[in-house]
C-alpha atoms as a PDB file:
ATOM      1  CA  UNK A   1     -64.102 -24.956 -14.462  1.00  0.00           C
ATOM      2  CA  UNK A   2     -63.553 -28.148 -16.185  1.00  0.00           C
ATOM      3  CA  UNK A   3     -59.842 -27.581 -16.517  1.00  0.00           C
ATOM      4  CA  UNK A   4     -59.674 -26.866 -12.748  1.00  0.00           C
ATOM      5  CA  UNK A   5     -61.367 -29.922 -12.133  1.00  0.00           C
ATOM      6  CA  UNK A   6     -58.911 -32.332 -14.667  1.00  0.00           C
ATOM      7  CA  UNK A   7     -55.847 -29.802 -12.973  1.00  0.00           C
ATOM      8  CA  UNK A   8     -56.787 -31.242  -9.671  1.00  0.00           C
ATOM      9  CA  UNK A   9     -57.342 -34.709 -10.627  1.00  0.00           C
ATOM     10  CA  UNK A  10     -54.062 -34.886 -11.966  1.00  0.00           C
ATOM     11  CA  UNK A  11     -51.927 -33.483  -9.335  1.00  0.00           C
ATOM     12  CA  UNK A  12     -52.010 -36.683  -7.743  1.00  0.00           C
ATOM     13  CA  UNK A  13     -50.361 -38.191 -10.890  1.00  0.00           C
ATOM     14  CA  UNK A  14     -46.570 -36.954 -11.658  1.00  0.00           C
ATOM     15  CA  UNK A  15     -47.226 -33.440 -11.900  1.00  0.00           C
ATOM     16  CA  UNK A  16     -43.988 -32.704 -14.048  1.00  0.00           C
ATOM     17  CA  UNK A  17     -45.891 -35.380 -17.157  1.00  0.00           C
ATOM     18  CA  UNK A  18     -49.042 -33.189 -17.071  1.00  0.00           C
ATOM     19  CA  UNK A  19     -47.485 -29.434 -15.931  1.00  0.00           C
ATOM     20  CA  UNK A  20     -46.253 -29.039 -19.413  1.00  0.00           C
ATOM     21  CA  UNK A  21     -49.968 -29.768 -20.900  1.00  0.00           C
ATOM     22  CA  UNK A  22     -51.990 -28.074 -18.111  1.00  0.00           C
ATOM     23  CA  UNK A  23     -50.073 -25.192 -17.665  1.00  0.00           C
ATOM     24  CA  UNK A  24     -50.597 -23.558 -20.838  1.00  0.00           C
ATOM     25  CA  UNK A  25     -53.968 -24.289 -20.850  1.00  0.00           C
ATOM     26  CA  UNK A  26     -54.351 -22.465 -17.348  1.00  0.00           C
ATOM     27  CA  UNK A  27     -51.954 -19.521 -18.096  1.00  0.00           C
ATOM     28  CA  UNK A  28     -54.072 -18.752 -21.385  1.00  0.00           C
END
């Protein structure tokens, strides 16, 4: 899954910038 891929590429990275973006993407 790309998204799972980007999702845990970017948990290094402040997770509280890109939760907001991700999130709805994954709980769609």
């Amino acid at each position: 899954n790309l998204w799972r891929e980007l999702w845990e590429n970017a948990k290094p990275v402040p997770a509280v910038n890109q939760a907001p973006l991700y999130d709805e993407d994954l709980a769609v």
